[in-house]
C-alpha atoms as a PDB file:
ATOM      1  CA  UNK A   1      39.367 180.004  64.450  1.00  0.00           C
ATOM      2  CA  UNK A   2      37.715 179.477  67.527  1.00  0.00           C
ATOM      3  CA  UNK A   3      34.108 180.212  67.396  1.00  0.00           C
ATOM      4  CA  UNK A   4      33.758 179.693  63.939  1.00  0.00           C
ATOM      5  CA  UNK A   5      31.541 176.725  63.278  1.00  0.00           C
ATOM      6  CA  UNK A   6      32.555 173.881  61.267  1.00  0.00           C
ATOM      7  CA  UNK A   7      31.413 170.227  60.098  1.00  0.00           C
ATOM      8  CA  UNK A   8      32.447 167.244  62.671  1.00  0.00           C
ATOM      9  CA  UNK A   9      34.256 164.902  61.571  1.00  0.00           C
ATOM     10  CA  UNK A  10      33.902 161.095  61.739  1.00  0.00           C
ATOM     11  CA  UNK A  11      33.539 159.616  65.709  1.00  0.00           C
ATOM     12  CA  UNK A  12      36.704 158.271  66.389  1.00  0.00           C
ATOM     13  CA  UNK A  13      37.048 154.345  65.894  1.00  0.00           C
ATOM     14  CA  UNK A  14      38.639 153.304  69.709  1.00  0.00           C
ATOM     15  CA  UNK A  15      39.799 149.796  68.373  1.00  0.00           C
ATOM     16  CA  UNK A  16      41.740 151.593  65.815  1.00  0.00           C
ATOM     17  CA  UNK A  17      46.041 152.098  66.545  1.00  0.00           C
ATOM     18  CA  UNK A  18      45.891 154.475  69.797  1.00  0.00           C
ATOM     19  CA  UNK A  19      48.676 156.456  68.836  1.00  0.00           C
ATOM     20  CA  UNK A  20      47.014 158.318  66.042  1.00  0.00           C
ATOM     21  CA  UNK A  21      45.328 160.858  69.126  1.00  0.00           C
ATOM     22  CA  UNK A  22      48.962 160.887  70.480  1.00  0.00           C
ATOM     23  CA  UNK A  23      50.559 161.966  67.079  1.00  0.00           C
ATOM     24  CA  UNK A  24      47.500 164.547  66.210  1.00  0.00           C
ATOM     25  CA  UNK A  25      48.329 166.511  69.586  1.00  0.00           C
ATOM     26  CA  UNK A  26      52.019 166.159  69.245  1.00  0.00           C
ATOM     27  CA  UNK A  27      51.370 167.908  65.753  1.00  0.00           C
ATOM     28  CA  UNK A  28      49.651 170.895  67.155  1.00  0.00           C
ATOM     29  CA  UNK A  29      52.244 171.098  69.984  1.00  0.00           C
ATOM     30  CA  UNK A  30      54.836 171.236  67.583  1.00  0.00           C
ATOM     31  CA  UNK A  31      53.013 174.011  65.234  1.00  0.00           C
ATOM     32  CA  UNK A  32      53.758 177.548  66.523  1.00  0.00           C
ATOM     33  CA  UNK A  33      52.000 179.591  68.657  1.00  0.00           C
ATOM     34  CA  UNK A  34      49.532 178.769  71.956  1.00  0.00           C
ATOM     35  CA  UNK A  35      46.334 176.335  71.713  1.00  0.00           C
ATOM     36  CA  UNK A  36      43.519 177.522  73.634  1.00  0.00           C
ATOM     37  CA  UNK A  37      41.900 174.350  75.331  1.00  0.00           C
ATOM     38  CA  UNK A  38      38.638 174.515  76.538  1.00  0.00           C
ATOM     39  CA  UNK A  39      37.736 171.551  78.956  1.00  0.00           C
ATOM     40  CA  UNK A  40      35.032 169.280  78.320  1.00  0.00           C
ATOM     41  CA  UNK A  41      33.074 167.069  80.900  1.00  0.00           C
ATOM     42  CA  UNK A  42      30.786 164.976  79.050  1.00  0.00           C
ATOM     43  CA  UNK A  43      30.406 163.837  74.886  1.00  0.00           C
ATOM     44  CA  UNK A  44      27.610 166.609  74.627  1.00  0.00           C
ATOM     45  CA  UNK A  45      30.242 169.504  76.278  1.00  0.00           C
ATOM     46  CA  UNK A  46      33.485 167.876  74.245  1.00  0.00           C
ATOM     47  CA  UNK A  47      31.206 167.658  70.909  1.00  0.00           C
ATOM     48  CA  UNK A  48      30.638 171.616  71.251  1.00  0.00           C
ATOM     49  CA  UNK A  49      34.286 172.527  71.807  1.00  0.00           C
ATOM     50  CA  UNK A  50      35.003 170.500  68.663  1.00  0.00           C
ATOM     51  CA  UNK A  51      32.114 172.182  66.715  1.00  0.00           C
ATOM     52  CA  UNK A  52      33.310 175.137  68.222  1.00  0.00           C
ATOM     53  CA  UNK A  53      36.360 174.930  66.119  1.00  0.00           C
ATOM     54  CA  UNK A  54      38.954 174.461  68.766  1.00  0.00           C
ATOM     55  CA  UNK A  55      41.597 171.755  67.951  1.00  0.00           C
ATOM     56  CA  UNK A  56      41.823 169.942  71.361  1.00  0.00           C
ATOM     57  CA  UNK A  57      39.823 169.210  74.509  1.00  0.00           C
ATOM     58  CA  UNK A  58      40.470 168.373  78.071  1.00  0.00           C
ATOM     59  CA  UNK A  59      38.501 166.086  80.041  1.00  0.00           C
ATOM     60  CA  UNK A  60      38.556 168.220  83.382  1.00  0.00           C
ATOM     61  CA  UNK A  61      38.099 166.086  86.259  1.00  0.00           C
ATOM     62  CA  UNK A  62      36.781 168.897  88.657  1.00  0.00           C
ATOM     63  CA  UNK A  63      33.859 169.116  85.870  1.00  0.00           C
ATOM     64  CA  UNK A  64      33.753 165.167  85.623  1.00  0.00           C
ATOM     65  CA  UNK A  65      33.184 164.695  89.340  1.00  0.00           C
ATOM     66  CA  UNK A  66      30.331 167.509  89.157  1.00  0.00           C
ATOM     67  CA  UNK A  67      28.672 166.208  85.758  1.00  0.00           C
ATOM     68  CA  UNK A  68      28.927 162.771  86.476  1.00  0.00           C
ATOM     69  CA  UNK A  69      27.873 162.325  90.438  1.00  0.00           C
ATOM     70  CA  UNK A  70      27.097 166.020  91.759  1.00  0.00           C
ATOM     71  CA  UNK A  71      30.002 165.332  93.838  1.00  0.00           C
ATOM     72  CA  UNK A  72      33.272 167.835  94.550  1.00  0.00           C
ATOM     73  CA  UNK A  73      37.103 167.266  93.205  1.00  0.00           C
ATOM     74  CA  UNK A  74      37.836 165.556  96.044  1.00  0.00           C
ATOM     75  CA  UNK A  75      38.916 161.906  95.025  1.00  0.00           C
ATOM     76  CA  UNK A  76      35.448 160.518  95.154  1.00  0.00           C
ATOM     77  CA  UNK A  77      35.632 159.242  91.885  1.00  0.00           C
ATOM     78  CA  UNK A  78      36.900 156.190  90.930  1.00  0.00           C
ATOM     79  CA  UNK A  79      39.396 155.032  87.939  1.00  0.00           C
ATOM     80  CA  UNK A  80      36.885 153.027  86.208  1.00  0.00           C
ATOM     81  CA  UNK A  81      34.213 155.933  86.219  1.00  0.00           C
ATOM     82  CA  UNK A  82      37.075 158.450  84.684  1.00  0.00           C
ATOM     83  CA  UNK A  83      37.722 156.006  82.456  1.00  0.00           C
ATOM     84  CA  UNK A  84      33.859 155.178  81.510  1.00  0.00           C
ATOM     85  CA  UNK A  85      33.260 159.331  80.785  1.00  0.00           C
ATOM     86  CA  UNK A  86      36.581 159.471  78.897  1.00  0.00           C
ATOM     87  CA  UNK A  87      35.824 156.734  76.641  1.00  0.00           C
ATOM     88  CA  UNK A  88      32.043 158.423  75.708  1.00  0.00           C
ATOM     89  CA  UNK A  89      33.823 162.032  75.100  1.00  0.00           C
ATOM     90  CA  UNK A  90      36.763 160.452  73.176  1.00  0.00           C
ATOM     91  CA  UNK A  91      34.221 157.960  70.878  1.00  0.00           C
ATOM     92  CA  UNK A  92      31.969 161.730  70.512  1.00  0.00           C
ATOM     93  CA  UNK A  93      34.814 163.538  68.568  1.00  0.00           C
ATOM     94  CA  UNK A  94      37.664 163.413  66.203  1.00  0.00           C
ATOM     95  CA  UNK A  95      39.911 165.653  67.656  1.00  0.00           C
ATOM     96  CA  UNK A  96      42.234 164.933  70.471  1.00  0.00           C
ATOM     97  CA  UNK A  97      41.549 164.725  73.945  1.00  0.00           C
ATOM     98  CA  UNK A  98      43.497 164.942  76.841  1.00  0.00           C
ATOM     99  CA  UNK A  99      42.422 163.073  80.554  1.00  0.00           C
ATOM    100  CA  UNK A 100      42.597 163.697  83.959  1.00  0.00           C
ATOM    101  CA  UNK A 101      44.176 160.695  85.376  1.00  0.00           C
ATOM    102  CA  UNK A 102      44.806 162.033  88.752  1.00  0.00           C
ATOM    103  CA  UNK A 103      47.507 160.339  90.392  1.00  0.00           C
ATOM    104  CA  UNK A 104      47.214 157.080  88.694  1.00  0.00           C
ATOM    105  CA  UNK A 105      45.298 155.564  91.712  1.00  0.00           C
ATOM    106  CA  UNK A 106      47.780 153.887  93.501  1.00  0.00           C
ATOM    107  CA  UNK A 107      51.160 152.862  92.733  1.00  0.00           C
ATOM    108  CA  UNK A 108      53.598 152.407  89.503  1.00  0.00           C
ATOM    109  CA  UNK A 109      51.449 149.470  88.524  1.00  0.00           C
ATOM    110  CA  UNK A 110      48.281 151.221  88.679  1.00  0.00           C
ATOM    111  CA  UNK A 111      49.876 154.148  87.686  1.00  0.00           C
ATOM    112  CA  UNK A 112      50.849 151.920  84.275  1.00  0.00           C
ATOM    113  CA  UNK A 113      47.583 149.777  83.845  1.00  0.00           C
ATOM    114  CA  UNK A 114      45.611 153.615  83.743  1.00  0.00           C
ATOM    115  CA  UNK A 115      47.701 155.231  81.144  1.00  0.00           C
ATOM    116  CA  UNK A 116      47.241 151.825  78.815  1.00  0.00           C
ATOM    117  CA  UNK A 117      43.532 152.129  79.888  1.00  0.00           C
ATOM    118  CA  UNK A 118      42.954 155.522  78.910  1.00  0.00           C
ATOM    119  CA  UNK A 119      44.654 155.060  75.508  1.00  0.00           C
ATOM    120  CA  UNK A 120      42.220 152.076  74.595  1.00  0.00           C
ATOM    121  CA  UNK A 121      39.697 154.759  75.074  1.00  0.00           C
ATOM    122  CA  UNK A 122      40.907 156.753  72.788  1.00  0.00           C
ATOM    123  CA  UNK A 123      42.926 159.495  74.808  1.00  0.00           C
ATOM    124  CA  UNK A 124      45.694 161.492  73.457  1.00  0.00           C
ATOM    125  CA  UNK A 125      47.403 162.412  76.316  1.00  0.00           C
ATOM    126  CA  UNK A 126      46.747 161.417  80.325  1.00  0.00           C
ATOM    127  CA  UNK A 127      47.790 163.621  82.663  1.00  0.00           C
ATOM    128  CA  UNK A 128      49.494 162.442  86.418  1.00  0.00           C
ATOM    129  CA  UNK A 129      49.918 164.421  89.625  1.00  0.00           C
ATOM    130  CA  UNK A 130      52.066 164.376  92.389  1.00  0.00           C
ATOM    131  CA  UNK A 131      48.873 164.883  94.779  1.00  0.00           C
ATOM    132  CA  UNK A 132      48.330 162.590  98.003  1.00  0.00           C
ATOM    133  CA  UNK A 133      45.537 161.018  97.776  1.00  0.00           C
ATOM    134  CA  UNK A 134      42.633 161.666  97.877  1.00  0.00           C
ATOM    135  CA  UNK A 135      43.456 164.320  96.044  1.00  0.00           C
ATOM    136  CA  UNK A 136      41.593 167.654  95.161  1.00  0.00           C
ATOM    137  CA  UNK A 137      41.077 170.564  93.015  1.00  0.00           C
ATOM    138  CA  UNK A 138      44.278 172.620  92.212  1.00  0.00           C
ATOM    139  CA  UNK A 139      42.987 175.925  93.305  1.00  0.00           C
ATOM    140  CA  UNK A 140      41.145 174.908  96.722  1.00  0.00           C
ATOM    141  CA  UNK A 141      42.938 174.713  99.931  1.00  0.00           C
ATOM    142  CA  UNK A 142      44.357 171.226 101.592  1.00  0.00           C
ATOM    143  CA  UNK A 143      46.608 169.940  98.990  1.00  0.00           C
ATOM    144  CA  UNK A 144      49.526 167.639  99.993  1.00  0.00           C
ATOM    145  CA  UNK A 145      51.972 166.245  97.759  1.00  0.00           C
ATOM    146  CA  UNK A 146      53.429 162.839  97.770  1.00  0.00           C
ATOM    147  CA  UNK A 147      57.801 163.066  98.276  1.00  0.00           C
ATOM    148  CA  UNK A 148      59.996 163.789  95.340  1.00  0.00           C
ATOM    149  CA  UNK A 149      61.041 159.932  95.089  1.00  0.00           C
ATOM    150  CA  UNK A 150      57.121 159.215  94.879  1.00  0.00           C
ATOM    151  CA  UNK A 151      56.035 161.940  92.225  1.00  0.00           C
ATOM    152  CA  UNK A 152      59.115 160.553  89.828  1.00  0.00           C
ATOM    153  CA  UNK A 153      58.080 157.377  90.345  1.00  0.00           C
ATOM    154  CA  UNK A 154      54.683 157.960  88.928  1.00  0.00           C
ATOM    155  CA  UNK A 155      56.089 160.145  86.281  1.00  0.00           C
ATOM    156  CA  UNK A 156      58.509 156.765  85.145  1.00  0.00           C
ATOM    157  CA  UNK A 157      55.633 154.210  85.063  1.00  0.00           C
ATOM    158  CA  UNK A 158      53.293 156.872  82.750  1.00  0.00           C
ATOM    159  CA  UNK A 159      56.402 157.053  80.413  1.00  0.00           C
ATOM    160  CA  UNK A 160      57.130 153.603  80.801  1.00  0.00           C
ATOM    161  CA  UNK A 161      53.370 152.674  79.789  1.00  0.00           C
ATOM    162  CA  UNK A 162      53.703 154.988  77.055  1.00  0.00           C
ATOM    163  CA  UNK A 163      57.191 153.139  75.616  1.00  0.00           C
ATOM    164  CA  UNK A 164      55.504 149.981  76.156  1.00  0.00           C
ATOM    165  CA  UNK A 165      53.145 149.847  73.874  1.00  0.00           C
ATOM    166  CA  UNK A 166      50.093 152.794  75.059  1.00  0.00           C
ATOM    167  CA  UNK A 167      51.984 155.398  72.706  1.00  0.00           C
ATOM    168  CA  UNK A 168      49.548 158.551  74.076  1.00  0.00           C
ATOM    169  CA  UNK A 169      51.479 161.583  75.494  1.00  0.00           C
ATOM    170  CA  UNK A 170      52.249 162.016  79.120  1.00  0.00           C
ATOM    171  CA  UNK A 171      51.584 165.548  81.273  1.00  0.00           C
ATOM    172  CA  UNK A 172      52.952 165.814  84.073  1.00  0.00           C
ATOM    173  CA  UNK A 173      51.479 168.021  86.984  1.00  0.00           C
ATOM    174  CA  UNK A 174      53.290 169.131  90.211  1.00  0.00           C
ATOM    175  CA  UNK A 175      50.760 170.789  92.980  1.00  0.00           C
ATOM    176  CA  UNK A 176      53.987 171.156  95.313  1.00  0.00           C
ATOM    177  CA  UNK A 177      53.341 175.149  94.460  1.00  0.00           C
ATOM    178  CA  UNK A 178      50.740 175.414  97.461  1.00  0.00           C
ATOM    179  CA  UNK A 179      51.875 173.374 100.084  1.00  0.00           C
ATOM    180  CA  UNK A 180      56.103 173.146  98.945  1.00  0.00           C
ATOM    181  CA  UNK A 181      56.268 176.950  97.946  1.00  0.00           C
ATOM    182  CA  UNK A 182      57.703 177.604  94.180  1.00  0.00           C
ATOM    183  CA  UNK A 183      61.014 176.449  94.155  1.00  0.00           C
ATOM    184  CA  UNK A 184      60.455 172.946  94.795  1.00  0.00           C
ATOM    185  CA  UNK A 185      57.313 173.027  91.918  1.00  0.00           C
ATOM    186  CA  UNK A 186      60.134 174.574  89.584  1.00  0.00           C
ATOM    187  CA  UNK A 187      62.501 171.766  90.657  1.00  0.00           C
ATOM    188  CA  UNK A 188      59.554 169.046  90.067  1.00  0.00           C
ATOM    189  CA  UNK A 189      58.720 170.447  86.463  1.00  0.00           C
ATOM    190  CA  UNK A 190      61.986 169.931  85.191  1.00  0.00           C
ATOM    191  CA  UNK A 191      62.558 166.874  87.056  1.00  0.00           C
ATOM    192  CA  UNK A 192      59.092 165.413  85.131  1.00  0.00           C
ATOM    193  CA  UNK A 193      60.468 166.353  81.900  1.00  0.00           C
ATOM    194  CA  UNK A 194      63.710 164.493  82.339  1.00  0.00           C
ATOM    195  CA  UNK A 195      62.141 161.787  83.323  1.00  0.00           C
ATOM    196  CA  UNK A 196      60.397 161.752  80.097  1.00  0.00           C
ATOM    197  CA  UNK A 197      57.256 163.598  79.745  1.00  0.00           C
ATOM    198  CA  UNK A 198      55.783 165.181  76.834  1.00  0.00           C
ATOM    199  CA  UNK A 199      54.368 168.278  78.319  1.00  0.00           C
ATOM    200  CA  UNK A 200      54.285 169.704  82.110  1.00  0.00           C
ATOM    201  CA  UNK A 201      51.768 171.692  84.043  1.00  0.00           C
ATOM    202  CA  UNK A 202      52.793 173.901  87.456  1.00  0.00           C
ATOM    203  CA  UNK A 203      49.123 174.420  88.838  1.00  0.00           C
ATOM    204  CA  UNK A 204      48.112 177.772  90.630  1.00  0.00           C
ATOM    205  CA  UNK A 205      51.411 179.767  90.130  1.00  0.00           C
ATOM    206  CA  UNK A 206      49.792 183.098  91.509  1.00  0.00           C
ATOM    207  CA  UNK A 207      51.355 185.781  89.457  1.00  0.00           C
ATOM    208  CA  UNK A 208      53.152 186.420  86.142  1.00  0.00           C
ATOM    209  CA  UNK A 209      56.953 186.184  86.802  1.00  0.00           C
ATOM    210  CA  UNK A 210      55.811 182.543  88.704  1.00  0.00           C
ATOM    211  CA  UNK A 211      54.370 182.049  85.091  1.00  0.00           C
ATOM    212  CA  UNK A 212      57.044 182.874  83.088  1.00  0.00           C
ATOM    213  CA  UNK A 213      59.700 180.710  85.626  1.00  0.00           C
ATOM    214  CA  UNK A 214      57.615 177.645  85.451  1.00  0.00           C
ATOM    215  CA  UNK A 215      58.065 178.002  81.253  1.00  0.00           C
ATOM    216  CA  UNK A 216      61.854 178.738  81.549  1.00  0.00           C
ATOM    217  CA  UNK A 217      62.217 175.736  84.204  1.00  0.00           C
ATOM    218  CA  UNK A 218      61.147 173.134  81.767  1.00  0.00           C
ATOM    219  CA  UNK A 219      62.388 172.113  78.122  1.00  0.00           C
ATOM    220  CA  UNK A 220      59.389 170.632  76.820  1.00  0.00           C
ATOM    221  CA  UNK A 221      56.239 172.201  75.936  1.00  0.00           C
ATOM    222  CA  UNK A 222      54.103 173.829  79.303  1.00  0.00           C
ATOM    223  CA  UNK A 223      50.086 173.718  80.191  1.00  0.00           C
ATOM    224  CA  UNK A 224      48.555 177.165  81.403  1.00  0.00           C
ATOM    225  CA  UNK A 225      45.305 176.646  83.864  1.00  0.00           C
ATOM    226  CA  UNK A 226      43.279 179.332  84.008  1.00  0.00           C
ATOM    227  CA  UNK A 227      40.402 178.885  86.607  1.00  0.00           C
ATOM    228  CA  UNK A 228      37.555 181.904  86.882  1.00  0.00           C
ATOM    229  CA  UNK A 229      38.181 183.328  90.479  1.00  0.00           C
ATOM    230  CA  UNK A 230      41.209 180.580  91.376  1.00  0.00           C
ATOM    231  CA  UNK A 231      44.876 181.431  92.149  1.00  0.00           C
ATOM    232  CA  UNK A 232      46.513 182.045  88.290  1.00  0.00           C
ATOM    233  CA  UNK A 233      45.966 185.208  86.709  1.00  0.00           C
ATOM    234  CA  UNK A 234      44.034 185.105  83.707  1.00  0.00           C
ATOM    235  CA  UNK A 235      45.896 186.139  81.296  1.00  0.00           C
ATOM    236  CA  UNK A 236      45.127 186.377  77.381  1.00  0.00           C
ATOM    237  CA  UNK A 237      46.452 184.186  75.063  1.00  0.00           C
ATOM    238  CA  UNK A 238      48.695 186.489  73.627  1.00  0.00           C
ATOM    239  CA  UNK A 239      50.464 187.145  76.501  1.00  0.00           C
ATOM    240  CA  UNK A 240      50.687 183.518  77.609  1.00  0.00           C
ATOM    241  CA  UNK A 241      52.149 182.918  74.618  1.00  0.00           C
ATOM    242  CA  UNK A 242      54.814 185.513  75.200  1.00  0.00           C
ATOM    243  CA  UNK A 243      55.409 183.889  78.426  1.00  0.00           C
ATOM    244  CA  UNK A 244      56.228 180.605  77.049  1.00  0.00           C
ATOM    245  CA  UNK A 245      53.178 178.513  77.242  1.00  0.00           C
ATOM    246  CA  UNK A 246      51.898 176.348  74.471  1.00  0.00           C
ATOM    247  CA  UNK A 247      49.002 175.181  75.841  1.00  0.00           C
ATOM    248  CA  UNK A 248      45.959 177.233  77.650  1.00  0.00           C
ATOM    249  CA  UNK A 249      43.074 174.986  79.667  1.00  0.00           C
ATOM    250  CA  UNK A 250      40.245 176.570  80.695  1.00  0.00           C
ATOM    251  CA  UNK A 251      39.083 173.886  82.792  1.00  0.00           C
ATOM    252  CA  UNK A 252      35.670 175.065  84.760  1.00  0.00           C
ATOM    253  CA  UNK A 253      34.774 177.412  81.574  1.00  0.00           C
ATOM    254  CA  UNK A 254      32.017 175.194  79.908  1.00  0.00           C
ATOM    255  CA  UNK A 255      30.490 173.676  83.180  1.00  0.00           C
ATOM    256  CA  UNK A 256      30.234 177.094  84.984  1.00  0.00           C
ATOM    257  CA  UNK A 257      28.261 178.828  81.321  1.00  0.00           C
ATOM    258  CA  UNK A 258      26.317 175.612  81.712  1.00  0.00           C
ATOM    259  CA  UNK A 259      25.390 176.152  85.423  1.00  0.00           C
ATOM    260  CA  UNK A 260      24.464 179.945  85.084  1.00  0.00           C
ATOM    261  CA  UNK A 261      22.011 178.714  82.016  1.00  0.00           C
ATOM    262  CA  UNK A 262      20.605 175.596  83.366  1.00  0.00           C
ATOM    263  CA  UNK A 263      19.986 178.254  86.685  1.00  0.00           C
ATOM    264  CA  UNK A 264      18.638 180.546  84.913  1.00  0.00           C
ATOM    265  CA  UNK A 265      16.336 178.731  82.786  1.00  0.00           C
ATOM    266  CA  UNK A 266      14.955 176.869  85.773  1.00  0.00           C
ATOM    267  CA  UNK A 267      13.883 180.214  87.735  1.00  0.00           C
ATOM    268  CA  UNK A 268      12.299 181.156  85.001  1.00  0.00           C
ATOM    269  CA  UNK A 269      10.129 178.117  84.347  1.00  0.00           C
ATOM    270  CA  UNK A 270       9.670 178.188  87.906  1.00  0.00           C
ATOM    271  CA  UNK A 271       8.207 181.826  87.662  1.00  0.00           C
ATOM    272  CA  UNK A 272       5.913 180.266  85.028  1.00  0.00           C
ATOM    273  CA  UNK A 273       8.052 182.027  81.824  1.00  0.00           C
ATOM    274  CA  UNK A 274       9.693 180.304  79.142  1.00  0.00           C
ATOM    275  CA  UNK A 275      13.149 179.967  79.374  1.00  0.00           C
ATOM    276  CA  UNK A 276      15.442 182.478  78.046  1.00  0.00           C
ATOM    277  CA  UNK A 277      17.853 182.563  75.642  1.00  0.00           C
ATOM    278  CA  UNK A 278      17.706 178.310  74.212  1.00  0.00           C
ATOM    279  CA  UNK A 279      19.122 177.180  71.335  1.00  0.00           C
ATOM    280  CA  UNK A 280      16.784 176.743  68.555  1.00  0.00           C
ATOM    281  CA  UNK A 281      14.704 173.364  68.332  1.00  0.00           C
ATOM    282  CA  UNK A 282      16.441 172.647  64.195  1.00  0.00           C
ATOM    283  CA  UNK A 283      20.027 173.594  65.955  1.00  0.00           C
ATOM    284  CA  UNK A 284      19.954 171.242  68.846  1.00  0.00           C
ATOM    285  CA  UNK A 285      18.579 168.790  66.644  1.00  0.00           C
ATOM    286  CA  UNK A 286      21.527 169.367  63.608  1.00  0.00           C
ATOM    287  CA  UNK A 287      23.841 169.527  67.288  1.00  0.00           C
ATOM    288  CA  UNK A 288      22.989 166.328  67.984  1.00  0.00           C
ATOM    289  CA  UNK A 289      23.140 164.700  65.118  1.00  0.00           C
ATOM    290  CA  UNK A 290      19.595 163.774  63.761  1.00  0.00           C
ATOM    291  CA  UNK A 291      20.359 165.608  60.192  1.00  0.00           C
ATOM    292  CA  UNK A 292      23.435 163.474  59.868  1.00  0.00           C
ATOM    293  CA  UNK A 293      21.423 160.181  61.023  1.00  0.00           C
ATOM    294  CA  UNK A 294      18.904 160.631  58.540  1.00  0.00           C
ATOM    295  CA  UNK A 295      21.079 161.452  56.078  1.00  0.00           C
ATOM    296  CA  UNK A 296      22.785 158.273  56.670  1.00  0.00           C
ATOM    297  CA  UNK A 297      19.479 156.390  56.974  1.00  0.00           C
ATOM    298  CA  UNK A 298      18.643 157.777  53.498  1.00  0.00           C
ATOM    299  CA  UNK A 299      21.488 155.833  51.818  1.00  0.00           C
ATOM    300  CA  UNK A 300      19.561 152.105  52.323  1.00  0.00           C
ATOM    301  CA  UNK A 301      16.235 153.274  51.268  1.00  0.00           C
ATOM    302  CA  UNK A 302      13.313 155.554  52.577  1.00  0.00           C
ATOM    303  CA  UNK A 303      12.941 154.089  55.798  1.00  0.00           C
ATOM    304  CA  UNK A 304      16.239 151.806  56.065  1.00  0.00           C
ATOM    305  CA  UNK A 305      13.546 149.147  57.332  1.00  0.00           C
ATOM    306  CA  UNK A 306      12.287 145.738  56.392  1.00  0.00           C
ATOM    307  CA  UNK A 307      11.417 147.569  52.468  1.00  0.00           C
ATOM    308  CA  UNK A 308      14.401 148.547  51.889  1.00  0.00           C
ATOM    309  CA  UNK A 309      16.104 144.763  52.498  1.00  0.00           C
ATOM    310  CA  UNK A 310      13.079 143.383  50.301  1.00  0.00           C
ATOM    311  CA  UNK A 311      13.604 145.883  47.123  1.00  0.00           C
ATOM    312  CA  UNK A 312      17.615 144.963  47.290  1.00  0.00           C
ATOM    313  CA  UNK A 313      16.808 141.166  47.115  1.00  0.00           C
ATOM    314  CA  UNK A 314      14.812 142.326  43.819  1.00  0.00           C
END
C-alpha cells in the first residue's frame, strides 16, 4: 500500500531486453482496479515514490524543466536533456517508469528515433502529444494543437517504433480539449487508440461527466491528471476508478511538497533557526543508500581495499 515502506529492489540493468519495463506496466494495467502514480523529476524524487511503495512513476516534464534548469514547461528543454534525466531516474529504481516525450521533437522520424531512445534508457512507456511546438504545460493557457492528420501521424511512428523493435508502451495525449473544445479531444482519444496505443490521456477535461466521456470514448486503458489548482477536478481514487480510469498521475505533487520544504527550511536558516521538520541524519543516509553500500563493501573484506586483494591471493 502506498505509504507503507518497503526494501528497493535491485537498480535496473539498462543494457538488459527493454521490454521487461514494458511488460511490468502492462501487468499492472491489466490487474484490476486504479494505480495511483505519483510523478517523479529526478532519481532522488523517483527513488522515494518507489520506497514509498507505489508501483509506477512518471517522469513529469513540467517538474523536469523546473528540477533540471529552473526553467518553465514551455519547450525549453531539449530531447537529449529528457532523455539524460530519464535515463538517471530509470537506472535509480526497479519499478516502471513512464516519460514525457512531448511531441517527439519533430517529425515521424524523430518522433521514432525518441521512443527507441527512451526505451534504451530504460522507460516503460513514452508518452506523445498532439501539442505545436513549443509546447507547454497542459493546464496553462496558449496551447495549440497540431491538425488531426499530424497528431495520427505521430501516434503511427510511436507504435511503429514500438513494433520495430523498442517494445515499451505508447500513451497517447490529445491537448485539443483547450483550444478544439471536447468533442474533437473525444474524437482524438479514440482515434490514438486505433491507431495503436496502449493507453490514452485527455488533459484538463474540467468536470466529471468530461471525465467519465473521455473513459467511455476510448477502448484501451485511460490516464487521469490531477494538477493542485489546474483545470481537472481532483477527484479520489475511488471515484476515478468508478469513472473508468486506470491510471491516476499526480504530476506537480512531489516537486510542489519539495518547494514548500526547501522554502521553508531556508527562511528559517535565514532567521538564524534550524530548519524544521528534516529527515533524520541515519534515514537520509539508509535513503540514500550508504547502509546498502557498506553492506556490499563488507562482502570483499573490511575495507574492500588493497588488504582485502592481498589476503585472497593467500
Amino acid at each position: 500500500m502506498p505509504g507503507a515502506a518497503r526494501a528497493r529492489g535491485p537498480r535496473r540493468d539498462t543494457t538488459a531486453a527493454v521490454t521487461a519495463p514494458a511488460e511490468t506496466l502492462r501487468a499492472l494495467l491489466a490487474a484490476p482496479g486504479l494505480v495511483a502514480m505519483p510523478c517523479c523529476f529526478d532519481a532522488w524524487s523517483a527513488r522515494l515514490v518507489e520506497v514509498a511503495g507505489f508501483p509506477l512513476t512518471f517522469m513529469s516534464g513540467f517538474a523536469v524543466s523546473a528540477a533540471r534548469a529552473a526553467l518553465p514547461d514551455t519547450g525549453l528543454l531539449s530531447y537529449g536533456e529528457m532523455l539524460a534525466q530519464g535515463r538517471e531516474i530509470c537506472a535509480a529504481v526497479s519499478i516502471p517508469v513512464i516519460g514525457d516525450a512531448d511531441t517527439g521533437y519533430g517529425n515521424p522520424m524523430n518522433v521514432k528515433r525518441t521512443i527507441h531512445g527512451y526505451a534504451r534508457a530504460g522507460f516503460a512507456c513514452a508518452m506523445i502529444e498532439d501539442q505545436r511546438w513549443p509546447k507547454r504545460c497542459g493546464h496553462v493557457r496558449g496551447k495549440q494543437v497540431v491538425d488531426r492528420d499530424e497528431a495520427l501521424a505521430r501516434v503511427r511512428a510511436a507504435v511503429a517504433a514500438r513494433d520495430e523493435g523498442a517494445g515499451i508502451a505508447i500513451l497517447a495525449r490529445t491537448d485539443a480539449r483547450g483550444p478544439e473544445g471536447l468533442d474533437e479531444a473525444l474524437w482524438r482519444v479514440a482515434a490514438f487508440a486505433d491507431a495503436g496505443a496502449d493507453l490514452v490521456f485527455l488533459e484538463a477535461p474540467e468536470s466529471e461527466d468530461e471525465m467519465r466521456r473521455a473513459c467511455r470514448a476510448t477502448r484501451v486503458p485511460a490516464m487521469a491528471n490531477l494538477v493542485e489548482g489546474g483545470a481537472t477536478p481532483l477527484l479520489p481514487p475511488a471515484r476515478l476508478a468508478e469513472l473508468g480510469f486506470k491510471l491516476a498521475a499526480y504530476p506537480l505533487t512531489l516537486l510542489s511538497a519539495a518547494t514548500h520544504a526547501m522554502q521553508r527550511a531556508l527562511a528559517a536558516l535565514a532567521r538564524g533557526e534550524p530548519g524544521p521538520e528534516l529527515v533524520p541524519f541515519a534515514e537520509l543516509r539508509r535513503l540514500v543508500g550508504f547502509d546498502a553500500y557498506e553492506a556490499e563493501l563488507a562482502r570483499y573484506g573490511e575495507t574492500g581495499g588493497p588488504a582485502a586483494r592481498s589476503t585472497s591471493r593467500r
